[in-house]
PDB file of N, CA and C in Angstrom:
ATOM      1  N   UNK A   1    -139.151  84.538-122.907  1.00  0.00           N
ATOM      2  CA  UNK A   1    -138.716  84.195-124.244  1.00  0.00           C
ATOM      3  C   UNK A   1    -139.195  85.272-125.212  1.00  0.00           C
ATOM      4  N   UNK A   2    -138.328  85.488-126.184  1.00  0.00           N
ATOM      5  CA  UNK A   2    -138.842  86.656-127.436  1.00  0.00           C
ATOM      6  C   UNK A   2    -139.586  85.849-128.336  1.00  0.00           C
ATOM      7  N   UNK A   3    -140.342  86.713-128.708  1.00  0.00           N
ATOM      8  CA  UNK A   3    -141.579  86.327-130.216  1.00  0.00           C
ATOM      9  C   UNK A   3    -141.283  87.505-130.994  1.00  0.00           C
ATOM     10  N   UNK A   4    -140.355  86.645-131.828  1.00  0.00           N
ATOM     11  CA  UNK A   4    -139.902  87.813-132.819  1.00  0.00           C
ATOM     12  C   UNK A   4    -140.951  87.266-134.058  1.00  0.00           C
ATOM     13  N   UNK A   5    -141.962  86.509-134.201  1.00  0.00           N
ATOM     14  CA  UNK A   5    -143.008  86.644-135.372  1.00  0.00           C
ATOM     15  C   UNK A   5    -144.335  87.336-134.846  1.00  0.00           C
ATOM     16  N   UNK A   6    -144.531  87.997-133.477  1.00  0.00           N
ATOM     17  CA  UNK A   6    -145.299  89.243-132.928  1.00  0.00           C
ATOM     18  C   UNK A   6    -145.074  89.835-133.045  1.00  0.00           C
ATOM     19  N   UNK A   7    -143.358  90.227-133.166  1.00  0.00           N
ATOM     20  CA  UNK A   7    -142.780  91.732-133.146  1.00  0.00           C
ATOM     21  C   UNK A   7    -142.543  92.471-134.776  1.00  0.00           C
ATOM     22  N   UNK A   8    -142.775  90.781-135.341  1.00  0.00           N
ATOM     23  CA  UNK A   8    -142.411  91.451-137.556  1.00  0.00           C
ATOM     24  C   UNK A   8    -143.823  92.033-137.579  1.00  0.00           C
ATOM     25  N   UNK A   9    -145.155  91.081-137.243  1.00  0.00           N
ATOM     26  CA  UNK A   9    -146.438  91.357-136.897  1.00  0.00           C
ATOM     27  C   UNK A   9    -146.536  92.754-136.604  1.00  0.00           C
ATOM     28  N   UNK A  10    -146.282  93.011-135.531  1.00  0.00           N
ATOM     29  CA  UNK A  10    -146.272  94.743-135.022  1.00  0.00           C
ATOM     30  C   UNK A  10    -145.179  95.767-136.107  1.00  0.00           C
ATOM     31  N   UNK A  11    -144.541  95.600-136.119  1.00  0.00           N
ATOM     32  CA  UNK A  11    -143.773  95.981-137.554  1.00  0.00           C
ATOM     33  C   UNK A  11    -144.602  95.907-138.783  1.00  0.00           C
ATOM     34  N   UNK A  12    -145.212  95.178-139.359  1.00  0.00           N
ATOM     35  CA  UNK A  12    -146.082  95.173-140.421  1.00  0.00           C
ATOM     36  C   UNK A  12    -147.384  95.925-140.148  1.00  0.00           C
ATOM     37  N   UNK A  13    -147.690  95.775-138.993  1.00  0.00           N
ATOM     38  CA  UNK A  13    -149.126  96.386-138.856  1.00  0.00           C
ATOM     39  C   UNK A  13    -149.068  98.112-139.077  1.00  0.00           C
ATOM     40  N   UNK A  14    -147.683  98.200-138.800  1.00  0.00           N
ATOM     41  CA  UNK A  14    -147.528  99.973-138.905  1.00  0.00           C
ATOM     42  C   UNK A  14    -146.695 100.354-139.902  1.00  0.00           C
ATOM     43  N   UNK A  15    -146.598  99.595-140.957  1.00  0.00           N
ATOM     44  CA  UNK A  15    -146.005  99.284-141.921  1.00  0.00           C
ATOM     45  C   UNK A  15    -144.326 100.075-141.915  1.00  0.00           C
ATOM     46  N   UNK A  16    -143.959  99.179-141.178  1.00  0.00           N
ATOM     47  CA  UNK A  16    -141.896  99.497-140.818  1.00  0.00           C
ATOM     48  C   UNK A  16    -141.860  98.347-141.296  1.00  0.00           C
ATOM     49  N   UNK A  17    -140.180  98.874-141.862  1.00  0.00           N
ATOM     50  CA  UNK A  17    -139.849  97.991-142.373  1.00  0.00           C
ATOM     51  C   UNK A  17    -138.510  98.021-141.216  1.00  0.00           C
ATOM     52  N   UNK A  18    -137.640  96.716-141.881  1.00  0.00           N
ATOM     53  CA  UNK A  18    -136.519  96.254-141.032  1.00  0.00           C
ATOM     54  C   UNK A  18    -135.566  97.443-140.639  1.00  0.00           C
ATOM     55  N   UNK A  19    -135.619  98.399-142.153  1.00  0.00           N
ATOM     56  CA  UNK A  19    -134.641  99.599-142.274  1.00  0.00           C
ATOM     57  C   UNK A  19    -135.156 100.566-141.217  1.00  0.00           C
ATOM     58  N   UNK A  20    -136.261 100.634-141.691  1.00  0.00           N
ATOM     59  CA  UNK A  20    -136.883 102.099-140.865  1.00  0.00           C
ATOM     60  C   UNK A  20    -137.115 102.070-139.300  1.00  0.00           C
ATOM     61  N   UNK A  21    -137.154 100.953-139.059  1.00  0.00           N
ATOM     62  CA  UNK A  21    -137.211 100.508-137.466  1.00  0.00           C
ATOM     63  C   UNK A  21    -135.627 101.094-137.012  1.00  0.00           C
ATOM     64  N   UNK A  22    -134.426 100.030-137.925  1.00  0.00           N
ATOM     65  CA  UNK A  22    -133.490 100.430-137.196  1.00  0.00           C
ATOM     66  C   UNK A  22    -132.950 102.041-137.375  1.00  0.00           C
ATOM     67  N   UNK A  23    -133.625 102.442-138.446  1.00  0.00           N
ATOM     68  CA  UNK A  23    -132.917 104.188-138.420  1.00  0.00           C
ATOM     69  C   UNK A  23    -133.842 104.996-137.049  1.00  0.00           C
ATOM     70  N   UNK A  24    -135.226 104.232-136.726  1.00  0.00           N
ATOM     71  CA  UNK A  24    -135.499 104.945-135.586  1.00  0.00           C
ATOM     72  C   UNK A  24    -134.919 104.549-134.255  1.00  0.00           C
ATOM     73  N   UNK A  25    -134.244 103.656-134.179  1.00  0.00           N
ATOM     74  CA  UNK A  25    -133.765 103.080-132.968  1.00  0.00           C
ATOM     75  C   UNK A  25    -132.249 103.195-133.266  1.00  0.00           C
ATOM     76  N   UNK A  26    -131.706 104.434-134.005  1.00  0.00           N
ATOM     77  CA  UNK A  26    -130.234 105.018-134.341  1.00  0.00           C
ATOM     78  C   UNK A  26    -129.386 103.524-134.155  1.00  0.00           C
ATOM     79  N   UNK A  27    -129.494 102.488-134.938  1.00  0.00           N
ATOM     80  CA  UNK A  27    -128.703 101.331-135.330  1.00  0.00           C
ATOM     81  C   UNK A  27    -128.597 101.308-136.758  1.00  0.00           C
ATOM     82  N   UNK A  28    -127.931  99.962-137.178  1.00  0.00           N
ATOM     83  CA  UNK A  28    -127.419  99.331-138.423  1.00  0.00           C
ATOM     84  C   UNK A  28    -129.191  98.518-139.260  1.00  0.00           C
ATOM     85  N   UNK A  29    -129.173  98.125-139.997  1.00  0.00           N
ATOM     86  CA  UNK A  29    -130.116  97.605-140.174  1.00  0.00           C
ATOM     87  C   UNK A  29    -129.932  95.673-139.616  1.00  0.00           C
ATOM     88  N   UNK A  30    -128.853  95.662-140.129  1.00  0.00           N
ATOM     89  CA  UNK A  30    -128.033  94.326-139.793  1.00  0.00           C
ATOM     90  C   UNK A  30    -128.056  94.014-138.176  1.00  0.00           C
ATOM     91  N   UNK A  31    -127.898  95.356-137.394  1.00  0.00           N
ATOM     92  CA  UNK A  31    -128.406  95.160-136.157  1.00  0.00           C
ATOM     93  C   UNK A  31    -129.777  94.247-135.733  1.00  0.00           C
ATOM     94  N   UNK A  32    -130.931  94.695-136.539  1.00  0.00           N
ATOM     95  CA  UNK A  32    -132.280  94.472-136.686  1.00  0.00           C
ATOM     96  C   UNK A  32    -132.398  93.220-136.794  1.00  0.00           C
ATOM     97  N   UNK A  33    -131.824  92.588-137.897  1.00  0.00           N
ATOM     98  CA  UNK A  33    -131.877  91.412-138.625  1.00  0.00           C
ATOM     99  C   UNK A  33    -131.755  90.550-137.397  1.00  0.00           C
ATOM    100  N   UNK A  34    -129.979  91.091-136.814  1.00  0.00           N
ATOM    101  CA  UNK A  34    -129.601  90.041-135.753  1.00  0.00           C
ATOM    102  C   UNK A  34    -130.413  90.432-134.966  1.00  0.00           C
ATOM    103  N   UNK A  35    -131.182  90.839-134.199  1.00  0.00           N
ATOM    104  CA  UNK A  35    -131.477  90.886-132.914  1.00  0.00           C
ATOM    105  C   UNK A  35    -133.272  89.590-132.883  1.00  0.00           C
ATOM    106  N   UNK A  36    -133.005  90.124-134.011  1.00  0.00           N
ATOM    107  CA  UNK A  36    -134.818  89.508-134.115  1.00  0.00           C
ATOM    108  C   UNK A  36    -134.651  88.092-134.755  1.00  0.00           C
ATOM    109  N   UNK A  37    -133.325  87.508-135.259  1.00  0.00           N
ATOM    110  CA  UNK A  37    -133.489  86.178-135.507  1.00  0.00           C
ATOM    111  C   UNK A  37    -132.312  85.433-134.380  1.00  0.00           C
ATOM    112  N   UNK A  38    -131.778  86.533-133.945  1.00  0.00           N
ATOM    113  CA  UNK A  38    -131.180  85.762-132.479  1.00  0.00           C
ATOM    114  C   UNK A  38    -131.872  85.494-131.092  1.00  0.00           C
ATOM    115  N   UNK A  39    -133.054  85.403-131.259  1.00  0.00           N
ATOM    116  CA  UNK A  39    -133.365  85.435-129.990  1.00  0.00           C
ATOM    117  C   UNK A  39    -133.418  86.952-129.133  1.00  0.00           C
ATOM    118  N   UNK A  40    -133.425  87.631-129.672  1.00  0.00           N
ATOM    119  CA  UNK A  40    -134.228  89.172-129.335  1.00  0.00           C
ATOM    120  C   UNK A  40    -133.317  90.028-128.362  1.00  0.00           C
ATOM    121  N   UNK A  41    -132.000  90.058-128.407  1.00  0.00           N
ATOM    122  CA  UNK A  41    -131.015  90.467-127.300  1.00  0.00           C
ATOM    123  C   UNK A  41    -131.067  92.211-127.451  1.00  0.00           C
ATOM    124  N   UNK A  42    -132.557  92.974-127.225  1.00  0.00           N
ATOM    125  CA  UNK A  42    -132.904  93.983-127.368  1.00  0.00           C
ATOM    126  C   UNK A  42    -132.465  94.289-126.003  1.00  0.00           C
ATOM    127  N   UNK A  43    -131.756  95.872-125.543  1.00  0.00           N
ATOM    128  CA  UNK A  43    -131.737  96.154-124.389  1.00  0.00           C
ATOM    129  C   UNK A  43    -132.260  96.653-123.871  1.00  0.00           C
ATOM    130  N   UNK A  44    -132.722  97.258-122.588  1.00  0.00           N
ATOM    131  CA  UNK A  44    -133.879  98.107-122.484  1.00  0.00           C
ATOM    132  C   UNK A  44    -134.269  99.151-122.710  1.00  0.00           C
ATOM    133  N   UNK A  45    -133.640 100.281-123.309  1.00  0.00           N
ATOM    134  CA  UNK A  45    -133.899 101.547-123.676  1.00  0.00           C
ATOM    135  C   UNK A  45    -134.160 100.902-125.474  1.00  0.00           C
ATOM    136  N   UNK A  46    -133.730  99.805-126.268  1.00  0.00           N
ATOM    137  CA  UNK A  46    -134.565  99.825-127.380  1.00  0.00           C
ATOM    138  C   UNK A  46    -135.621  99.513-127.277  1.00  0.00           C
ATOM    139  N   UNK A  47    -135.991  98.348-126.088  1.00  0.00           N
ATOM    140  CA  UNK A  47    -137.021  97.892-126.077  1.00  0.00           C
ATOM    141  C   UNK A  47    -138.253  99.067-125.911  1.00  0.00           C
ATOM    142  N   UNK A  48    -138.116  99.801-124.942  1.00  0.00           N
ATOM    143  CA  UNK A  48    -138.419 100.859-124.609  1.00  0.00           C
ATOM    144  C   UNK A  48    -139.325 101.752-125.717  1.00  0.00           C
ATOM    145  N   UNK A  49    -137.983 101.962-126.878  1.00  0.00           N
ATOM    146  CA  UNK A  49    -138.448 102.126-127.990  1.00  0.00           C
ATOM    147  C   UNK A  49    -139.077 102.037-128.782  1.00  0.00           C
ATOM    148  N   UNK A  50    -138.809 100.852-128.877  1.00  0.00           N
ATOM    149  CA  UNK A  50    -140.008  99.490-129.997  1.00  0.00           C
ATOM    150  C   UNK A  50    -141.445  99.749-129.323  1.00  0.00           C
ATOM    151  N   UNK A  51    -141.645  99.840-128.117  1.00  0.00           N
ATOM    152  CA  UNK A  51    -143.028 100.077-127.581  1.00  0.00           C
ATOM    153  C   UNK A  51    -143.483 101.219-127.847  1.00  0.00           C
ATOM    154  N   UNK A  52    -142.627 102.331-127.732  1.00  0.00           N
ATOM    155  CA  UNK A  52    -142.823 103.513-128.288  1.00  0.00           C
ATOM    156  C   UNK A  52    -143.483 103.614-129.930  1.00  0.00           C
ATOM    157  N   UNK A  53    -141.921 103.217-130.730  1.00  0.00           N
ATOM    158  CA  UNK A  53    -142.747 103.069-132.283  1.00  0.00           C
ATOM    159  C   UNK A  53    -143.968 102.504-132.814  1.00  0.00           C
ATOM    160  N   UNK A  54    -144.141 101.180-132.134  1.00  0.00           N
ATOM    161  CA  UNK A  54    -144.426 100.496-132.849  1.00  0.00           C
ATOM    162  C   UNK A  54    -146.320 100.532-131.776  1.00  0.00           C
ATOM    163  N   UNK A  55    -146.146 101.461-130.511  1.00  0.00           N
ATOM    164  CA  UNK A  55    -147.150 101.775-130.140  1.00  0.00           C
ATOM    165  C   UNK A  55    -147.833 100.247-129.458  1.00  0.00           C
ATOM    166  N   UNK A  56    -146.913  99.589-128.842  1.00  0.00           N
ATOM    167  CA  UNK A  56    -147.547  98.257-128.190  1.00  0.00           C
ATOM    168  C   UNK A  56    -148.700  98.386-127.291  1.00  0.00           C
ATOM    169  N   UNK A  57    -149.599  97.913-126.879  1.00  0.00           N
ATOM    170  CA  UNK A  57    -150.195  97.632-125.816  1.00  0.00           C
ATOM    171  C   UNK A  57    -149.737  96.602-124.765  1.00  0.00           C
ATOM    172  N   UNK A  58    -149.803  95.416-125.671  1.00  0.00           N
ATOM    173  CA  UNK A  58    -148.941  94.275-124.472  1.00  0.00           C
ATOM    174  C   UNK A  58    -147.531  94.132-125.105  1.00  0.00           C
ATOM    175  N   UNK A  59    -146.753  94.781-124.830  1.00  0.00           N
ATOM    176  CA  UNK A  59    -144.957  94.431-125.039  1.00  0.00           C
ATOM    177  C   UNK A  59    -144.548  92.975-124.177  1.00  0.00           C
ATOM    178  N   UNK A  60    -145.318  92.540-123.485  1.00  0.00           N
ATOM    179  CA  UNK A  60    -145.074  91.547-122.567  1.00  0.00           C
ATOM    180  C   UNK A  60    -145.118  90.526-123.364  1.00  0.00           C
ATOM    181  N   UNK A  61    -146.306  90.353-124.498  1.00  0.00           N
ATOM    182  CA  UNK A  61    -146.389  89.508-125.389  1.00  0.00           C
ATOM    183  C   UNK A  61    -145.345  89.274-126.697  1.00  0.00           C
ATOM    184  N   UNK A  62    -144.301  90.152-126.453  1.00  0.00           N
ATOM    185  CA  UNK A  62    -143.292  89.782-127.492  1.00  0.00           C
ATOM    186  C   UNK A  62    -142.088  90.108-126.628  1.00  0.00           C
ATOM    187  N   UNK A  63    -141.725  90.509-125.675  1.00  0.00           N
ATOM    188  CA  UNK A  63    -139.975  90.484-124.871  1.00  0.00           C
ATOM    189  C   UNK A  63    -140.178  89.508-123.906  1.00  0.00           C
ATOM    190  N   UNK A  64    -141.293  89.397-123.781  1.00  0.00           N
ATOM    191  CA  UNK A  64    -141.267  88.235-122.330  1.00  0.00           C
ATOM    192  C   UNK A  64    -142.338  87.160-122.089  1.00  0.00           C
ATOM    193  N   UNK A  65    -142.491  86.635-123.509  1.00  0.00           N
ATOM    194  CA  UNK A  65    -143.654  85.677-123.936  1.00  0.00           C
ATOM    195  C   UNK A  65    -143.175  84.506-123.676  1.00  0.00           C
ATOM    196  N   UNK A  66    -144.613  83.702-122.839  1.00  0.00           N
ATOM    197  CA  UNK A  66    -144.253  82.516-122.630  1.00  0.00           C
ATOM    198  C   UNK A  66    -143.143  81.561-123.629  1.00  0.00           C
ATOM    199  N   UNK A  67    -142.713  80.099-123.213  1.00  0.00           N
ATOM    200  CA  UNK A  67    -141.956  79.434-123.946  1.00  0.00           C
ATOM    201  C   UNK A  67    -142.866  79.274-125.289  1.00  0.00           C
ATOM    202  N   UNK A  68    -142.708  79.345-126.288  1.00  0.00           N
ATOM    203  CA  UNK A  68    -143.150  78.532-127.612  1.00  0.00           C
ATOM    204  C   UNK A  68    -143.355  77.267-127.612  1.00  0.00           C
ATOM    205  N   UNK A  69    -144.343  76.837-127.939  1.00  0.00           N
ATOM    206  CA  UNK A  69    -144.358  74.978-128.256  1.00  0.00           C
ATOM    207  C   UNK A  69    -144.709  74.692-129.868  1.00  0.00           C
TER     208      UNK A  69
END
């Protein structure tokens, strides 16, 4: 399951914003929006990315995080 309130988290911590994420991941910004309030339908070369930018340690904890309760 995606944790897209880890991934705004990691986004804030490196202070990106919605825009600047998607101009580094050559998308729309609207892309951004949707991906992170749809349920995270990131593919793997963005994901890829996002670990890259945003410099993850555990990416596991936001593309493939347990269910939410």
């Amino acid at each position: 399951m995606f944790n897209a309130k880890e991934l705004q988290v990691a986004m804030i911590r490196k202070g990106l914003t919605y825009e600047k994420v998607a101009q580094l991941l050559g998308v729309a910004p609207s892309t951004i929006y949707r991906k992170i309030k749809n349920d995270g339908n990131f593919n793997r070369d963005e994901i890829n990315r996002l670990i890259e930018i945003l410099e993850l340690k555990h990416p596991e904890d936001i593309f493939f995080a347990k269910e939410l309760t």
